[in-house]
C-alpha atoms as a PDB file:
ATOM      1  CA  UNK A   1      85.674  89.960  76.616  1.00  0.00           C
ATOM      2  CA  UNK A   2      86.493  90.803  80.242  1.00  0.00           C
ATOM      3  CA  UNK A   3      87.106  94.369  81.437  1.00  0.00           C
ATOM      4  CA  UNK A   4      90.607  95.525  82.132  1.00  0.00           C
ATOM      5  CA  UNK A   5      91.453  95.928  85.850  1.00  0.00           C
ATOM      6  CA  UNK A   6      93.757  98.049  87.513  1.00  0.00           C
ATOM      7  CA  UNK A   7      94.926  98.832  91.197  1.00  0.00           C
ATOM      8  CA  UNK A   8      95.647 102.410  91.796  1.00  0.00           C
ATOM      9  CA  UNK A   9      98.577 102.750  94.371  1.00  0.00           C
ATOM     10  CA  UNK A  10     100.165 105.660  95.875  1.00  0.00           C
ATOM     11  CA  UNK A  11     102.762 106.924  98.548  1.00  0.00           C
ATOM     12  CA  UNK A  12     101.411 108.419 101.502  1.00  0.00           C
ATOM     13  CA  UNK A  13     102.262 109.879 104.798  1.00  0.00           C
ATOM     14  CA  UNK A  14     105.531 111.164 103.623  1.00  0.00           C
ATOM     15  CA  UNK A  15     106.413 114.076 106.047  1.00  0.00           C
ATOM     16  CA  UNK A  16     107.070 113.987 109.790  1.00  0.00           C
ATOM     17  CA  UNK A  17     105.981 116.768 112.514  1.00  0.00           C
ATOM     18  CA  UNK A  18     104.781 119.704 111.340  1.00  0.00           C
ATOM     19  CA  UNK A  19     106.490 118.970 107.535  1.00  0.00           C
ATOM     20  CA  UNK A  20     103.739 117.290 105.176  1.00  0.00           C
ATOM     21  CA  UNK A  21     104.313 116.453 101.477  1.00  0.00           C
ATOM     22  CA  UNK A  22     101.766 114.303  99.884  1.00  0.00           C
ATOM     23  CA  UNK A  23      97.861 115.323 100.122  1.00  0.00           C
ATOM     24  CA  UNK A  24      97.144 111.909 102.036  1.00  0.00           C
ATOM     25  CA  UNK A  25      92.852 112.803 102.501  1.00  0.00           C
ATOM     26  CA  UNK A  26      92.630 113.690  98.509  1.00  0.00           C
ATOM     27  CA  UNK A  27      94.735 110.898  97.401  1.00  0.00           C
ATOM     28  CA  UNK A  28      92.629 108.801  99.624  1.00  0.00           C
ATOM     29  CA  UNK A  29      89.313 109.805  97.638  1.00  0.00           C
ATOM     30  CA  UNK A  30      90.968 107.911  94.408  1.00  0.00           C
ATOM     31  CA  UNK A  31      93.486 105.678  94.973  1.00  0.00           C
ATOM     32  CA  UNK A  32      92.131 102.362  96.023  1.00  0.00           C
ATOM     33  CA  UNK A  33      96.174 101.078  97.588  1.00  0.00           C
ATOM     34  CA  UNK A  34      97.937 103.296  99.866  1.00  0.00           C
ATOM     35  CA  UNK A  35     101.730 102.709 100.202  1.00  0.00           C
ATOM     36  CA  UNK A  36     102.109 104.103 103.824  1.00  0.00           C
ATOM     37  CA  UNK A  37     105.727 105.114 104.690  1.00  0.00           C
ATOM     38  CA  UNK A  38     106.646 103.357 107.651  1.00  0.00           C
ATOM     39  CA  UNK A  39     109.135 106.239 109.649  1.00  0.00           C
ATOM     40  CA  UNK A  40     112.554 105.422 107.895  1.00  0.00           C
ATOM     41  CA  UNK A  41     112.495 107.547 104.393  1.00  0.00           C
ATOM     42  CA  UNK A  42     109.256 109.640 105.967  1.00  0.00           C
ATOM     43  CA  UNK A  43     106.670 109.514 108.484  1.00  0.00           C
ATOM     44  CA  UNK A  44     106.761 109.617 112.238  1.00  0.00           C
ATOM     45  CA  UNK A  45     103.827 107.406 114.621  1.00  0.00           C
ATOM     46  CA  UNK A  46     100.922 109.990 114.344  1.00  0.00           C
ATOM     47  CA  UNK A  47     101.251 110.658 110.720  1.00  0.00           C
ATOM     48  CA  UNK A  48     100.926 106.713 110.531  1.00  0.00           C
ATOM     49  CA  UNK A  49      98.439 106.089 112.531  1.00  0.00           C
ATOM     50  CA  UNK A  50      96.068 108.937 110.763  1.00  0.00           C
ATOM     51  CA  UNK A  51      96.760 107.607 107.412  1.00  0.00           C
ATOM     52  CA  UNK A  52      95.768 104.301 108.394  1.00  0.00           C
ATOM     53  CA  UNK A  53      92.349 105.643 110.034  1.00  0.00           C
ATOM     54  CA  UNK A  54      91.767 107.442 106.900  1.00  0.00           C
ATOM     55  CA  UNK A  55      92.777 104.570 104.878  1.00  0.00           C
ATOM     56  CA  UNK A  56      90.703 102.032 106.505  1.00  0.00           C
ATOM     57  CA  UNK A  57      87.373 104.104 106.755  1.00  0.00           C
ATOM     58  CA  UNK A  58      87.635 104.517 102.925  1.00  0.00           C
ATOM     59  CA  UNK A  59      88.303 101.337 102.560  1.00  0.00           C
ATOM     60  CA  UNK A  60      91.474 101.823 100.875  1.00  0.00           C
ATOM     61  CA  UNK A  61      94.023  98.829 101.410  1.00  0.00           C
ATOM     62  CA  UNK A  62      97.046  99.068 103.584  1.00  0.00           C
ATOM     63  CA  UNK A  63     100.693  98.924 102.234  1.00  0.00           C
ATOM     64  CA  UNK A  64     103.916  98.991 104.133  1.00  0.00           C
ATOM     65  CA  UNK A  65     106.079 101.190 102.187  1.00  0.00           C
ATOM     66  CA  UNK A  66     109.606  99.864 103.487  1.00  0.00           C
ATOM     67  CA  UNK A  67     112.813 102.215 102.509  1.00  0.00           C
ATOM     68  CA  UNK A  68     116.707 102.393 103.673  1.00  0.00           C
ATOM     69  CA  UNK A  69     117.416 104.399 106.714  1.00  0.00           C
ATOM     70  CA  UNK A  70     117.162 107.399 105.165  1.00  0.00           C
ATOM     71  CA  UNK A  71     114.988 110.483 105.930  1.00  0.00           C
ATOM     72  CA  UNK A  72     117.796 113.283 105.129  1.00  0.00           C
ATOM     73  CA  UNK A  73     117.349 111.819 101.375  1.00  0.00           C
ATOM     74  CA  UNK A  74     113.660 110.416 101.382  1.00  0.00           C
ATOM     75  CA  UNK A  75     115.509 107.296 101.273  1.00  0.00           C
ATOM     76  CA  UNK A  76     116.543 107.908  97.315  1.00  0.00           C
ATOM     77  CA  UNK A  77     120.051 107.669  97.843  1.00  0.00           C
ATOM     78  CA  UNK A  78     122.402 104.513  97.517  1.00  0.00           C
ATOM     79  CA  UNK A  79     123.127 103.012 100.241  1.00  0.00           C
ATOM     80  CA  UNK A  80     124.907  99.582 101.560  1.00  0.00           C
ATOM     81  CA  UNK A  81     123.111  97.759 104.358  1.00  0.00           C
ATOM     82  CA  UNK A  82     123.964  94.230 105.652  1.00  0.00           C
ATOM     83  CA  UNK A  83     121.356  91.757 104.575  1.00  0.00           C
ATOM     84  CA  UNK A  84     120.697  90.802 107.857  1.00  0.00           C
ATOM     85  CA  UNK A  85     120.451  94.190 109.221  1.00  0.00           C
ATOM     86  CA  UNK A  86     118.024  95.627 106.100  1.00  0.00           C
ATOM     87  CA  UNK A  87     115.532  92.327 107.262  1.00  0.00           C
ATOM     88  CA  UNK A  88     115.116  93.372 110.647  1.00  0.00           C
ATOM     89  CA  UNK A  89     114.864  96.984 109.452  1.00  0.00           C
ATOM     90  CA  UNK A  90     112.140  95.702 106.555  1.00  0.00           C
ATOM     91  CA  UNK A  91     110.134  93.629 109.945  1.00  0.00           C
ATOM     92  CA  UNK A  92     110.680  96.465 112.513  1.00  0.00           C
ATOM     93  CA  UNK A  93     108.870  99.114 109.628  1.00  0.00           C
ATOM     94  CA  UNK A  94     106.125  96.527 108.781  1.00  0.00           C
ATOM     95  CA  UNK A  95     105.429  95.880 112.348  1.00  0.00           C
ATOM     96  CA  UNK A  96     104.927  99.614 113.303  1.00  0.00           C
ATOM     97  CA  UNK A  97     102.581 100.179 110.580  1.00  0.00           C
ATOM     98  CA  UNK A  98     101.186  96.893 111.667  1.00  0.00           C
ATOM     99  CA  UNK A  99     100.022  98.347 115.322  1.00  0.00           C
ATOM    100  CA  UNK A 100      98.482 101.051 113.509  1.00  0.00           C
ATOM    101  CA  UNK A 101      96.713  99.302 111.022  1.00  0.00           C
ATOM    102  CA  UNK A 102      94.938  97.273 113.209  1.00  0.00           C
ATOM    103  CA  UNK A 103      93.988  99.922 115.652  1.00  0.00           C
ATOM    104  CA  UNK A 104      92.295 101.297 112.512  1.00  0.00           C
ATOM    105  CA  UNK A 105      90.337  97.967 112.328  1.00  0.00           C
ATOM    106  CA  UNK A 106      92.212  97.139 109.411  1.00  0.00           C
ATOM    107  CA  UNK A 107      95.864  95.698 108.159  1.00  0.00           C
ATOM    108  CA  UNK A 108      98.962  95.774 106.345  1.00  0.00           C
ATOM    109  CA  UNK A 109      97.871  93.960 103.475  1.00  0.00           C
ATOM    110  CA  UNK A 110     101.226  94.330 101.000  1.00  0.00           C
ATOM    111  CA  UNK A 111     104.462  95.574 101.179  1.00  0.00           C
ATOM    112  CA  UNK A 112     106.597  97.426  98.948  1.00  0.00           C
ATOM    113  CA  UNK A 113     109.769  98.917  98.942  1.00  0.00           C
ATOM    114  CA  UNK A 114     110.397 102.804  98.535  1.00  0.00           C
ATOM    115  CA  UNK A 115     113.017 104.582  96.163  1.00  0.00           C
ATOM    116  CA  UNK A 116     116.837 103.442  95.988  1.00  0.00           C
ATOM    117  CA  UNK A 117     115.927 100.087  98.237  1.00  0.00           C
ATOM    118  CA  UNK A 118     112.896 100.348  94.967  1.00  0.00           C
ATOM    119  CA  UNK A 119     115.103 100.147  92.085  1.00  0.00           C
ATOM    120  CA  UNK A 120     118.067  98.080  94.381  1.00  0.00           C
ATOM    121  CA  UNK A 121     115.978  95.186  94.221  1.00  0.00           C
ATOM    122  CA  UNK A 122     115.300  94.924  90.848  1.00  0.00           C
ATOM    123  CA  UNK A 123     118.747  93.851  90.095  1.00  0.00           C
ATOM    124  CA  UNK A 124     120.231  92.689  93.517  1.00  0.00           C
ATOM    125  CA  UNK A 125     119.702  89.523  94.749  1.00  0.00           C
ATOM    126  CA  UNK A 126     121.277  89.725  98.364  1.00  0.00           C
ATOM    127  CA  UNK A 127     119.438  93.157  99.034  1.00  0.00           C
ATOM    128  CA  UNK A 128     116.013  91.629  97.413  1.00  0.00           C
ATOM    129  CA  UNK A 129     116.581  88.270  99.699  1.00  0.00           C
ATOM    130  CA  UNK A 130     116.935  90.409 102.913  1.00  0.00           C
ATOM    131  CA  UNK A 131     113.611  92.369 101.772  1.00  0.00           C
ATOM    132  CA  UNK A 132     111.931  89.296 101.567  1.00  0.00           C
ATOM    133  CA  UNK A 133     113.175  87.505 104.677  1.00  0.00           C
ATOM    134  CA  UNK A 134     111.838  91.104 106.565  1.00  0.00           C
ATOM    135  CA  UNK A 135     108.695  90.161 105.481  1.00  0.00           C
ATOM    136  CA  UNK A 136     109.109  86.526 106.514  1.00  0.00           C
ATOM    137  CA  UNK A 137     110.315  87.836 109.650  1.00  0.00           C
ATOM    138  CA  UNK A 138     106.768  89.238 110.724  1.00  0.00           C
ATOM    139  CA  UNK A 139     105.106  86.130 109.873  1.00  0.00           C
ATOM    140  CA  UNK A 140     103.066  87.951 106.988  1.00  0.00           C
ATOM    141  CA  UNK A 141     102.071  85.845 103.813  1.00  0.00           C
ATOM    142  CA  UNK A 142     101.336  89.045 102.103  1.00  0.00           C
ATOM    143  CA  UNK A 143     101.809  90.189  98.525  1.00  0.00           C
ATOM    144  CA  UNK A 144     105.095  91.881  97.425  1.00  0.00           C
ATOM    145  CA  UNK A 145     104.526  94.846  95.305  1.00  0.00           C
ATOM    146  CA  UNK A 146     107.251  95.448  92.568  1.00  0.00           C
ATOM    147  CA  UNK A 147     108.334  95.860  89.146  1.00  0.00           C
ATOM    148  CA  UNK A 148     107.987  93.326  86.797  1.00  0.00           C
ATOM    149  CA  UNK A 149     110.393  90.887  86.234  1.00  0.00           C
ATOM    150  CA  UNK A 150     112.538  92.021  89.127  1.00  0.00           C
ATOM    151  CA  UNK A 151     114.829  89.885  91.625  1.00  0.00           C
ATOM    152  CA  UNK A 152     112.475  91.203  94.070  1.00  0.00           C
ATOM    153  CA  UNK A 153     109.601  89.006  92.615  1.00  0.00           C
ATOM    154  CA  UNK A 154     111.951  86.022  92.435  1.00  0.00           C
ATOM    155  CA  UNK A 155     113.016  85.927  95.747  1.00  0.00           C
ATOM    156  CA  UNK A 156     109.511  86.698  97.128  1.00  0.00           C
ATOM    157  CA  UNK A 157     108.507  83.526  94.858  1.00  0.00           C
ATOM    158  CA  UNK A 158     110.985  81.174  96.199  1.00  0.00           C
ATOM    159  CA  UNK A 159     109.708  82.426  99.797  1.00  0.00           C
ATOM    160  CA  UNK A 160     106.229  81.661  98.465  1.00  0.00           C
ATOM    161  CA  UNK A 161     105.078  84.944  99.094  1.00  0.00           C
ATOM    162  CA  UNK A 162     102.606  86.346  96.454  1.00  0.00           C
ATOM    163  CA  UNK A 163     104.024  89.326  94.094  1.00  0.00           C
ATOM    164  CA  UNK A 164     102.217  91.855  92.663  1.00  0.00           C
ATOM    165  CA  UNK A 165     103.279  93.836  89.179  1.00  0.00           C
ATOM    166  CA  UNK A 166     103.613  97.435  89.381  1.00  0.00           C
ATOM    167  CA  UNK A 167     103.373  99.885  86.597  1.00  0.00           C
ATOM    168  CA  UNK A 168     104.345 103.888  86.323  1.00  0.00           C
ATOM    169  CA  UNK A 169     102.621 106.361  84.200  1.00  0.00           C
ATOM    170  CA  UNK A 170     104.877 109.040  85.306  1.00  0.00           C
ATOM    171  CA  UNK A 171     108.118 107.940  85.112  1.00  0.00           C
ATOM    172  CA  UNK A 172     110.059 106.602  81.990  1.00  0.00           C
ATOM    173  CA  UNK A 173     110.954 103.231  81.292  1.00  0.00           C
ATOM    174  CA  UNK A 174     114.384 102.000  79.610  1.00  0.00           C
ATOM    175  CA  UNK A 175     114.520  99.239  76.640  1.00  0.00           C
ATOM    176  CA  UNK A 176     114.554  96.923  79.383  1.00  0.00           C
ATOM    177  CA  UNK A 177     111.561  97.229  81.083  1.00  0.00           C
ATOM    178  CA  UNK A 178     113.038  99.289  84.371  1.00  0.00           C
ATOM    179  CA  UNK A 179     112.683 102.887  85.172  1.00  0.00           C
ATOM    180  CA  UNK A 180     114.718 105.358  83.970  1.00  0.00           C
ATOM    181  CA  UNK A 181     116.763 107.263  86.808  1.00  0.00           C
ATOM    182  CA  UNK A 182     115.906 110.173  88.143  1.00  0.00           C
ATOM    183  CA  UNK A 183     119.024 111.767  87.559  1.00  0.00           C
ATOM    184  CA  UNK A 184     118.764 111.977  83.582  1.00  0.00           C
ATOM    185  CA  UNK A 185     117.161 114.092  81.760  1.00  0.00           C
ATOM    186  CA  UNK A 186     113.454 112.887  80.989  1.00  0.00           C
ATOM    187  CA  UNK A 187     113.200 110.363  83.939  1.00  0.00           C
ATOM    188  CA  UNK A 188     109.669 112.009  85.009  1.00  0.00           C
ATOM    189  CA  UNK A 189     106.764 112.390  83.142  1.00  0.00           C
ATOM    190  CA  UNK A 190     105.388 115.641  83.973  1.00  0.00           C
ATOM    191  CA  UNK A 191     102.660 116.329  80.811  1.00  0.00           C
ATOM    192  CA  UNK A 192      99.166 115.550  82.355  1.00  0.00           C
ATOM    193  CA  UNK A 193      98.051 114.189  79.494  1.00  0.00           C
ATOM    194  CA  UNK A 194     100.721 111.949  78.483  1.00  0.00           C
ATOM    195  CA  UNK A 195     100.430 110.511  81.908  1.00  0.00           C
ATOM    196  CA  UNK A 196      96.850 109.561  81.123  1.00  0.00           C
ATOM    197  CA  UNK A 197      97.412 107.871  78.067  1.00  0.00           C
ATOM    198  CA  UNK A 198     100.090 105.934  79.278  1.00  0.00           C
ATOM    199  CA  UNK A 199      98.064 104.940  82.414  1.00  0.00           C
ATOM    200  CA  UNK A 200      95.420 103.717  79.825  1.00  0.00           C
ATOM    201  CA  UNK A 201      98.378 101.750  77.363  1.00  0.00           C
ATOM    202  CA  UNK A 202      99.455 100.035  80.463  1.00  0.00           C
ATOM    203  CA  UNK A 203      95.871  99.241  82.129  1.00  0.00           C
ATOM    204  CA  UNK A 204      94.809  97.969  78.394  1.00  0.00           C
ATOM    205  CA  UNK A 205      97.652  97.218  76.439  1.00  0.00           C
ATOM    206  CA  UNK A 206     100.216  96.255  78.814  1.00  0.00           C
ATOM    207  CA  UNK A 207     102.949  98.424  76.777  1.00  0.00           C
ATOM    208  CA  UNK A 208     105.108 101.464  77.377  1.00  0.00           C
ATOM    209  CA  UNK A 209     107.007 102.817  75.002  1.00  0.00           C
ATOM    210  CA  UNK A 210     110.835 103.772  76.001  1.00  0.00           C
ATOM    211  CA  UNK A 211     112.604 106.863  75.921  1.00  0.00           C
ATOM    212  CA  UNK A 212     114.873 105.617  73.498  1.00  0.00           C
ATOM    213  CA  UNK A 213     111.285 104.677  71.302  1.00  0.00           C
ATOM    214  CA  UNK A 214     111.029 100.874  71.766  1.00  0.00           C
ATOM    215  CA  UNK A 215     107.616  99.259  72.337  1.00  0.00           C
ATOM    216  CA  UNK A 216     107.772  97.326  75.844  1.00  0.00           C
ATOM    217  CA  UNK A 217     105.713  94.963  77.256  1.00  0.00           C
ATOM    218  CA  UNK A 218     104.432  96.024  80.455  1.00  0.00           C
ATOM    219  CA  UNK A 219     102.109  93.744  82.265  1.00  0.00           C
ATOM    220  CA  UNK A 220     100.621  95.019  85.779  1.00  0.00           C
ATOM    221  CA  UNK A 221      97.953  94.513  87.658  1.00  0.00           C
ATOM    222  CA  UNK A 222      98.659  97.877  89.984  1.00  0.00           C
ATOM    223  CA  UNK A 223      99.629 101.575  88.707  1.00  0.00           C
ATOM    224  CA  UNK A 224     101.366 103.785  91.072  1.00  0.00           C
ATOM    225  CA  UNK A 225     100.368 107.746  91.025  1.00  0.00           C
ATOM    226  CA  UNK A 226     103.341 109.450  92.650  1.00  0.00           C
ATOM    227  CA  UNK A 227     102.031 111.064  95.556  1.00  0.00           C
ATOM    228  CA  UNK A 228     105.430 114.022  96.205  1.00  0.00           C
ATOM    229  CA  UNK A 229     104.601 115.398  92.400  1.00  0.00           C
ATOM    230  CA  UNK A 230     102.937 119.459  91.901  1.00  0.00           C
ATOM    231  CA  UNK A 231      99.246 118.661  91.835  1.00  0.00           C
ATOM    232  CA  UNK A 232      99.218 114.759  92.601  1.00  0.00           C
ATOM    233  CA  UNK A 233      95.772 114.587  93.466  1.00  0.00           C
ATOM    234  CA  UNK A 234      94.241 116.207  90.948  1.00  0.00           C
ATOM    235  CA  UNK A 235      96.154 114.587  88.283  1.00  0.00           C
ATOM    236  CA  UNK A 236      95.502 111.514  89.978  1.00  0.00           C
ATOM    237  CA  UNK A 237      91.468 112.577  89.682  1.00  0.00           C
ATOM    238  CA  UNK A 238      91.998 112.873  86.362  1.00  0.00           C
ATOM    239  CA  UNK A 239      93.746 109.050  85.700  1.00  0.00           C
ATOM    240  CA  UNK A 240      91.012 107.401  87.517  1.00  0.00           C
ATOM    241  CA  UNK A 241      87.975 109.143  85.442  1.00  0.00           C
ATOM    242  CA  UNK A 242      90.420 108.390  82.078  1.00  0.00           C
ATOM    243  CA  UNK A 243      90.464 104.952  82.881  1.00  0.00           C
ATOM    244  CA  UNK A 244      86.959 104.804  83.902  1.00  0.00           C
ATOM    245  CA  UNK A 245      85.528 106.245  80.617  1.00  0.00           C
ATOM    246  CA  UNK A 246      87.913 104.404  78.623  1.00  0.00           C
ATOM    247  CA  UNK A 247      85.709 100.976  80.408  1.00  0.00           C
ATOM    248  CA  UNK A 248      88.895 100.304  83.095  1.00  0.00           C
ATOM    249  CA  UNK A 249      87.365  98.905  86.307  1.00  0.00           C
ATOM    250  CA  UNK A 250      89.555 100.480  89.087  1.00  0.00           C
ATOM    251  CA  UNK A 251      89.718  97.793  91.942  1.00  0.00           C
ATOM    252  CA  UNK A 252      92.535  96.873  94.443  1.00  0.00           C
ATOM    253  CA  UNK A 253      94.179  93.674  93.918  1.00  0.00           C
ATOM    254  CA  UNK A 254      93.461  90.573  95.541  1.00  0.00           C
END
């Protein structure tokens, strides 16, 4: 029998100026997919282009983590943008990380959305289908990163774009396979080691079990580690040697 595999992911580069949130060099050390804000929910040029040097020389792969206009809110709040105006937003982001990637010698190998625009797509098909033609607009065949089962993965499909399923150890997950909101109580899964066993469930089992206690099926090839949580990277350490010892092989997707 074949060895599970599992993609690490996590958000990066989410400050701007002289504000810095996630611990982009440790995160680096583990994670082997880094989901690189792109300016709109976080990030301004420099903080891209060093995350993508740092990326690329540990030969981490490149994500374009696309998000609503939004950097008073970290792009978690709600909004409404015209489908054709989110695509051009979705190619303009992809294309700045773009320049930086490749002056890094390397490129923007996936995209993925960030937070509301996140959980938006899962359910709505006119803000999914501008994603996806953003992505067409660069000219990029590249995978789309997203929970299972989402519009976001049918609409990337139709576009024959490849899609990637996306699991989350730290956050809770409804009856219905989708995340819980971060607004009620329980949402985030803060106990370091439940987050380890449930990183292990999903990596081997391809299960989670809901807040409200039923057993769902869960099948991804990537696991995200919040970056923005107390302690991400050493919690994130400790997920990677889990899996590891448990016989996991930790390698980006294809």
């Amino acid at each position: 029998m074949s060895l599970p595999v599992i993609d690490l992911n996590a958000d990066l580069g989410e400050g701007f100026g002289r504000w810095q949130l996630t611990d982009d060099e440790a995160l680096l050390s583990v994670v082997t997919s880094a989901n690189v804000a792109c300016g709109f929910h976080a990030a301004d040029p420099s903080t891209m282009r060093r995350v993508c040097a740092l990326a690329a020389e540990r030969g981490v792969r490149i994500g374009a983590q696309v998000s609503y206009r939004d950097l008073a809110g970290f792009g978690r709040r709600a909004m409404d943008v015209p489908p054709e105006e989110l695509a051009d937003e979705i190619a303009y982001q992809i294309g700045a990380l773009e320049v930086f990637a490749r002056a890094a010698g390397a490129e923007v190998a996936y995209v993925k959305p960030h937070g509301a625009l996140y959980n938006r797509t899962v359910h709505d098909e006119e803000q999914a289908g501008a994603v996806v033609e953003g992505i067409r607009l660069t000219g990029a065949q590249v995978p789309v990163l997203g929970l299972p089962g989402s519009l976001l993965h049918a609409a990337a499909r139709r576009a024959g774009l490849p899609v990637v399923a996306e699991a989350f150890a730290d956050r809770a997950y409804t009856a219905t396979g989708t995340l819980v909101p971060r607004r009620e109580p329980g949402s985030v899964v803060t106990d370091p080691d439940a987050v380890t066993e449930r990183a292990l469930r999903f990596a081997r089992d391809g299960e989670v079990t809901a807040l409200t206690g039923e057993l769902v099926a869960v099948r991804a090839r990537s696991l995200c580690l919040h970056g923005d949580t107390p302690g991400a990277a050493d919690l994130a350490r400790r997920v990677r040697a889990f899996l590891e010892e448990a016989g996991v092989k930790v390698e980006a997707f294809a």
